[in-house]
C-alpha atoms as a PDB file:
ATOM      1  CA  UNK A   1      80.142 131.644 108.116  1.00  0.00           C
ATOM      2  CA  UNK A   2      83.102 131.011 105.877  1.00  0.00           C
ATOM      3  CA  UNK A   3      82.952 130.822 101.932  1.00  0.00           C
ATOM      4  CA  UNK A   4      83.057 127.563 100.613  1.00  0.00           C
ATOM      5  CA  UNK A   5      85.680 126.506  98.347  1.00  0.00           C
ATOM      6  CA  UNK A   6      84.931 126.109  94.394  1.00  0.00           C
ATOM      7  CA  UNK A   7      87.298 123.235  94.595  1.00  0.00           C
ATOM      8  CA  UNK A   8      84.661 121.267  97.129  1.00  0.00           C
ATOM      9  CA  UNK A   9      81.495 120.732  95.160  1.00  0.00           C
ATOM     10  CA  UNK A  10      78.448 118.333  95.561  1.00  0.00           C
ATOM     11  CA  UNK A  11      79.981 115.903  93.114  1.00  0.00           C
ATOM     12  CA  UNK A  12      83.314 115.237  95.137  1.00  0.00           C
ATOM     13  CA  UNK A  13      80.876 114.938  98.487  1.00  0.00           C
ATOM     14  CA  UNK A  14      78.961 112.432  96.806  1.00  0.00           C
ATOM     15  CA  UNK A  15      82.450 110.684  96.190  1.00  0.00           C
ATOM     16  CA  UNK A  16      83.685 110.538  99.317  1.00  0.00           C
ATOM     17  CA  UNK A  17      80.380 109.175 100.962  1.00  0.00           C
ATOM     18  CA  UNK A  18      79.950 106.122  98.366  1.00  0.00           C
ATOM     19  CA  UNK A  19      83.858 105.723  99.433  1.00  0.00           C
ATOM     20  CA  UNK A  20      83.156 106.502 102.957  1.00  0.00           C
ATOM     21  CA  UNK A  21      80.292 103.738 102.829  1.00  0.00           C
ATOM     22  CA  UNK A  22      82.412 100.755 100.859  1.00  0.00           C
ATOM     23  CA  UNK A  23      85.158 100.875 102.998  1.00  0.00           C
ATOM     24  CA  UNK A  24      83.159 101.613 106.597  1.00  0.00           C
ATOM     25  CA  UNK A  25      84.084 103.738 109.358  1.00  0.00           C
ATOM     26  CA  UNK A  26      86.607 101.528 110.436  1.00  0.00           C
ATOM     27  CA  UNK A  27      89.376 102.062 107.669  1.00  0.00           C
ATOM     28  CA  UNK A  28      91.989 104.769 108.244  1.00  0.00           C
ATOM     29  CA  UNK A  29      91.006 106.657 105.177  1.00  0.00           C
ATOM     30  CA  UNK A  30      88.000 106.957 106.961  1.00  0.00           C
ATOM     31  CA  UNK A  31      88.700 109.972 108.872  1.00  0.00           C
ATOM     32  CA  UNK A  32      89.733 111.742 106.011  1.00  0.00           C
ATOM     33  CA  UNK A  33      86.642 110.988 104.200  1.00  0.00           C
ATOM     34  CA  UNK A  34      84.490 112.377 106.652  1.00  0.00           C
ATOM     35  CA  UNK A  35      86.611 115.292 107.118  1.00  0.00           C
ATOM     36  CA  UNK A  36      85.800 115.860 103.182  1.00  0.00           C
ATOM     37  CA  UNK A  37      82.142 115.587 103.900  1.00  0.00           C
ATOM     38  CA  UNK A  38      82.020 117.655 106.661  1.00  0.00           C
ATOM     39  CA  UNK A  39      84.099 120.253 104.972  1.00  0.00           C
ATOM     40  CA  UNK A  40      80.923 121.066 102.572  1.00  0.00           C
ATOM     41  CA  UNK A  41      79.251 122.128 105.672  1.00  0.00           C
ATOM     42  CA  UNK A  42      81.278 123.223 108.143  1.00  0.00           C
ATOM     43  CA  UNK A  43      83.844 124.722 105.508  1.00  0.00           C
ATOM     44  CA  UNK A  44      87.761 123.993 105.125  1.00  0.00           C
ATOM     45  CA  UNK A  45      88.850 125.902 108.258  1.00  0.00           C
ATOM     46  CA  UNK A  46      86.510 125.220 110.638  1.00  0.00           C
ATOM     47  CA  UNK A  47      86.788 121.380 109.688  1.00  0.00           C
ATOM     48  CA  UNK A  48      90.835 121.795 109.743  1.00  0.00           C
ATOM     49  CA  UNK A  49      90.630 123.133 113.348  1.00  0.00           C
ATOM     50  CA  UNK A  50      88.128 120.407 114.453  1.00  0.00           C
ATOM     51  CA  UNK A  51      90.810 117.450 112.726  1.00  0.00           C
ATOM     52  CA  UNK A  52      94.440 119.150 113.844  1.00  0.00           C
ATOM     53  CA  UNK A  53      95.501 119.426 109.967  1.00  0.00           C
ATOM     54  CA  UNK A  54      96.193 121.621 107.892  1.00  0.00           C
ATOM     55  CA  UNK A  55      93.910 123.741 105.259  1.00  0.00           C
ATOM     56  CA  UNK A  56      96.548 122.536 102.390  1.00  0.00           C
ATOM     57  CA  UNK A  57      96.671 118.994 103.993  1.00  0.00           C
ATOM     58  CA  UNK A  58      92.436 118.886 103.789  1.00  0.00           C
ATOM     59  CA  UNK A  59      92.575 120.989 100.415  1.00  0.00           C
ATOM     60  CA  UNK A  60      94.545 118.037  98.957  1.00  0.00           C
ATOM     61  CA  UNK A  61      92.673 115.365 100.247  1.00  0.00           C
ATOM     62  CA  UNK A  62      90.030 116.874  98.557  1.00  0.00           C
ATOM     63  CA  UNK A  63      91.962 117.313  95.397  1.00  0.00           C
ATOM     64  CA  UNK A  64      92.618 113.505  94.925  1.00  0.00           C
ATOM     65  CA  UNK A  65      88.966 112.359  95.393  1.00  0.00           C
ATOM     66  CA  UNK A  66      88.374 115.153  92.590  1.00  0.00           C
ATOM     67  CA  UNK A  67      90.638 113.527  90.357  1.00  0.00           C
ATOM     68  CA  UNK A  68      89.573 110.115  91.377  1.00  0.00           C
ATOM     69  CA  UNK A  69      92.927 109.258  92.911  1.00  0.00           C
ATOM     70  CA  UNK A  70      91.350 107.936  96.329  1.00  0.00           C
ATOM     71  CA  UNK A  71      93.959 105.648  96.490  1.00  0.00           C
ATOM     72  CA  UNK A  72      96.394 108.026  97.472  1.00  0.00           C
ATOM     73  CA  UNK A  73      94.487 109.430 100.437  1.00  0.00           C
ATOM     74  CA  UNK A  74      96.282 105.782 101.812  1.00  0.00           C
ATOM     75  CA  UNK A  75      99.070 105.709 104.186  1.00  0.00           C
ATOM     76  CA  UNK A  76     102.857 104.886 101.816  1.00  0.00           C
ATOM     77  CA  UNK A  77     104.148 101.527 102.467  1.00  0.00           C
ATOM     78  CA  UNK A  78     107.129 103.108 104.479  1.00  0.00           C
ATOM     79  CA  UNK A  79     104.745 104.614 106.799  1.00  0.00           C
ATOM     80  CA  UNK A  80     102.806 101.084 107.781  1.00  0.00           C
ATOM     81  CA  UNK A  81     103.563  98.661 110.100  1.00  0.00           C
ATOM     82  CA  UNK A  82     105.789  95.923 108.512  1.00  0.00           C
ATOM     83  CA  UNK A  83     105.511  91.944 109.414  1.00  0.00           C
ATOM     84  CA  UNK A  84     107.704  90.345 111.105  1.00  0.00           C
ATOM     85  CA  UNK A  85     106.778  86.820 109.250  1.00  0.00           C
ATOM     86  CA  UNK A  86     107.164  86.687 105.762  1.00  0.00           C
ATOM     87  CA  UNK A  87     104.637  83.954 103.236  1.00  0.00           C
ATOM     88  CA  UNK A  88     107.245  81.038 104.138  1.00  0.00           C
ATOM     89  CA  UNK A  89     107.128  81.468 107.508  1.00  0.00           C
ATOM     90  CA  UNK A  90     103.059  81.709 107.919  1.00  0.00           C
ATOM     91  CA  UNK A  91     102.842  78.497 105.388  1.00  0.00           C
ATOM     92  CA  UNK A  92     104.988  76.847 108.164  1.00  0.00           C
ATOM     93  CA  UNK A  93     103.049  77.490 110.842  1.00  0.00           C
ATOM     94  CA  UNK A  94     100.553  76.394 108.731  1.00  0.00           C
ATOM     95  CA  UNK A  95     101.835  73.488 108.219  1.00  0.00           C
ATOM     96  CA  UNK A  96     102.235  73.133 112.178  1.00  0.00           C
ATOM     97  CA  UNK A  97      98.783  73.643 113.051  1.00  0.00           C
ATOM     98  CA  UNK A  98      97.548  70.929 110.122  1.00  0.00           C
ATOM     99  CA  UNK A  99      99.633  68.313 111.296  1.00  0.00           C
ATOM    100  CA  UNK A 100      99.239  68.852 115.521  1.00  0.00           C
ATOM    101  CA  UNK A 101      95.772  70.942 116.020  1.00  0.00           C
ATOM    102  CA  UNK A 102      95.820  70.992 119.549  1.00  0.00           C
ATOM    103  CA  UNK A 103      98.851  73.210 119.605  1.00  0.00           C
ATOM    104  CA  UNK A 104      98.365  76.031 121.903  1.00  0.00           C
ATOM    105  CA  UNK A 105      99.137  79.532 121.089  1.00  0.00           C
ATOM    106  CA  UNK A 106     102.016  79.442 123.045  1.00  0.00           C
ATOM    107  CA  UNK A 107     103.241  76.730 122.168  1.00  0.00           C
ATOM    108  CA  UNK A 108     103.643  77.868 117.979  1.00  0.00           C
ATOM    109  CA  UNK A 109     105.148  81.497 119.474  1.00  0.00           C
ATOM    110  CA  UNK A 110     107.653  79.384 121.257  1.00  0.00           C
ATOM    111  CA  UNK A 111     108.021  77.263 117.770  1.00  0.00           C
ATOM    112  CA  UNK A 112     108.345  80.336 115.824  1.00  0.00           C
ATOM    113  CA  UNK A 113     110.924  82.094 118.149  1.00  0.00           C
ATOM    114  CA  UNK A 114     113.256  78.251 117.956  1.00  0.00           C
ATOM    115  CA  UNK A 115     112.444  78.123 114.588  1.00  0.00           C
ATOM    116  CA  UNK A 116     112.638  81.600 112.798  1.00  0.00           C
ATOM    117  CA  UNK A 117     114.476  83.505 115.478  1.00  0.00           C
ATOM    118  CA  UNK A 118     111.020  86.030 115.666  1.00  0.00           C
ATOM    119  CA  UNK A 119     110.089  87.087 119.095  1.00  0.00           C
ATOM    120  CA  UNK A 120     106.305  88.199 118.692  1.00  0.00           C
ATOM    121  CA  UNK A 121     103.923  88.620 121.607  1.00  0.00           C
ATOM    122  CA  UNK A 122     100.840  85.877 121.885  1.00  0.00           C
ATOM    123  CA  UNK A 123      97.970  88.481 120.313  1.00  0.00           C
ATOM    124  CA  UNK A 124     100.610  88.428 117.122  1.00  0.00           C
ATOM    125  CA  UNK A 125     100.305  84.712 116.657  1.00  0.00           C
ATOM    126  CA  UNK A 126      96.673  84.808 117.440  1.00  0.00           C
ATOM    127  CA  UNK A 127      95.983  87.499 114.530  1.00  0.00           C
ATOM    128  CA  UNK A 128      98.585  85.470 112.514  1.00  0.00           C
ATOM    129  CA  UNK A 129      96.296  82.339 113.071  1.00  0.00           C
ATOM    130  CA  UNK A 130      93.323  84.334 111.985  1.00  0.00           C
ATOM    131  CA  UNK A 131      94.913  85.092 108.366  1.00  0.00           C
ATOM    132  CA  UNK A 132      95.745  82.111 107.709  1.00  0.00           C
ATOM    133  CA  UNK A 133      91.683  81.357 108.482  1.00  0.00           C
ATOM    134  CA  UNK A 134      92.062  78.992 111.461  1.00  0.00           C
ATOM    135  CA  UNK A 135      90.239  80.019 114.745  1.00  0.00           C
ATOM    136  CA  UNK A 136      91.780  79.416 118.261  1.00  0.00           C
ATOM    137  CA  UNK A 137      90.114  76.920 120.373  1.00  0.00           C
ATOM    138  CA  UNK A 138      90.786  76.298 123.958  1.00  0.00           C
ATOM    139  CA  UNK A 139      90.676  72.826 125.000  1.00  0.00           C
ATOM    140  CA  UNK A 140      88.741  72.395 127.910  1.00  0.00           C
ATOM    141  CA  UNK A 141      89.241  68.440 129.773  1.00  0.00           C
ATOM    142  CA  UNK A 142      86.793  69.512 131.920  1.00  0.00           C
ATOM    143  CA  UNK A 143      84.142  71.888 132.892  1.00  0.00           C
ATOM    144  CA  UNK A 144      85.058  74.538 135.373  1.00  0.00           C
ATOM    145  CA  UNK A 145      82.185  73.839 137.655  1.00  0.00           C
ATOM    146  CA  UNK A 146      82.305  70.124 137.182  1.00  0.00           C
ATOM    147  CA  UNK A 147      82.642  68.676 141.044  1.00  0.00           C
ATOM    148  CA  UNK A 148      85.707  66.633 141.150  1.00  0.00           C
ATOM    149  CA  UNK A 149      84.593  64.076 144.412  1.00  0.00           C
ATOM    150  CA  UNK A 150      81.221  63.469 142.103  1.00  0.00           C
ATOM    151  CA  UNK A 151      83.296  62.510 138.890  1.00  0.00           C
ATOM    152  CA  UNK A 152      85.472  60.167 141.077  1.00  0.00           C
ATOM    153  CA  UNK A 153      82.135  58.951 142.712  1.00  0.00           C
ATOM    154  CA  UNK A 154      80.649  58.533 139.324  1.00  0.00           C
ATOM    155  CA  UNK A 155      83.742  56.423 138.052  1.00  0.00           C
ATOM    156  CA  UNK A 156      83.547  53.908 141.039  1.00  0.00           C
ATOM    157  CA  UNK A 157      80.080  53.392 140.463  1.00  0.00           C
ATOM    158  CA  UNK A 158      80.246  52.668 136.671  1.00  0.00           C
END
């Protein structure tokens, strides 16, 4: 077994698993969290190997929940995904769904693309529609087993 690194101590493991258990195991640091805790273990190496890093790119990682800089362990703003609407643009749409709420999503991503010239796929408006805390209802007129000659029957009748 490999020696362990004086760097990597039970103090720094503790660290990353309080981390590692406020942001969940859904978070991109994530991974790099539990690469930390399993590099106690496993050692730097083996746990390098297992990820497809580097032993300086782990030793680092480790370095910055030392120091308390967890922050950095973060992707840089360059390297994220930027939006293609800016705070105007959502508080129109906003605006949109307040004043007509039986807009469809396809109808706002056909506003937005007259509008502000953004073509974004129906999944973008629908996660758009989330942040700005609004769900996505589908209106339903009518039940898809209702019987349509027993609803015309029903009408006569009554």
């Amino acid at each position: 077994m490999a020696s362990f690194s004086k760097l990597l101590d039970d103090q720094v493991v503790e660290k990353a698993k309080n981390q590692l258990k406020e942001i969940g195991k859904t978070a991109l640091m994530s991974r790099k969290l539990e690469a930390v805790i399993s590099a106690r273990k496993h050692g730097i190496s083996q746990v390098a190997k297992v990820y497809d890093i580097t032993r300086t790119t782990l030793t680092s990682w480790i370095k910055h929940i030392k120091n308390d800089a967890i922050e950095k362990l973060n992707a840089p703003a360059e390297r994220k995904k930027k939006n293609k609407l800016n705070d105007l643009q959502r508080s129109q749409i906003l605006e949109w769904i307040k004043t007509d709420s039986q807009l469809t999503i396809k109808a706002i991503r056909i506003k937005i693309e007259e509008s502000f010239n953004v073509a974004i796929s129906k999944s973008t408006v629908h996660r758009e529609i989330k942040k700005l805390n609004y769900s996505y209802i589908k209106p339903r007129p009518q039940h898809f087993k209702q019987n349509q000659n027993k609803v015309a029957e029903f009408k006569k009748k009554y």
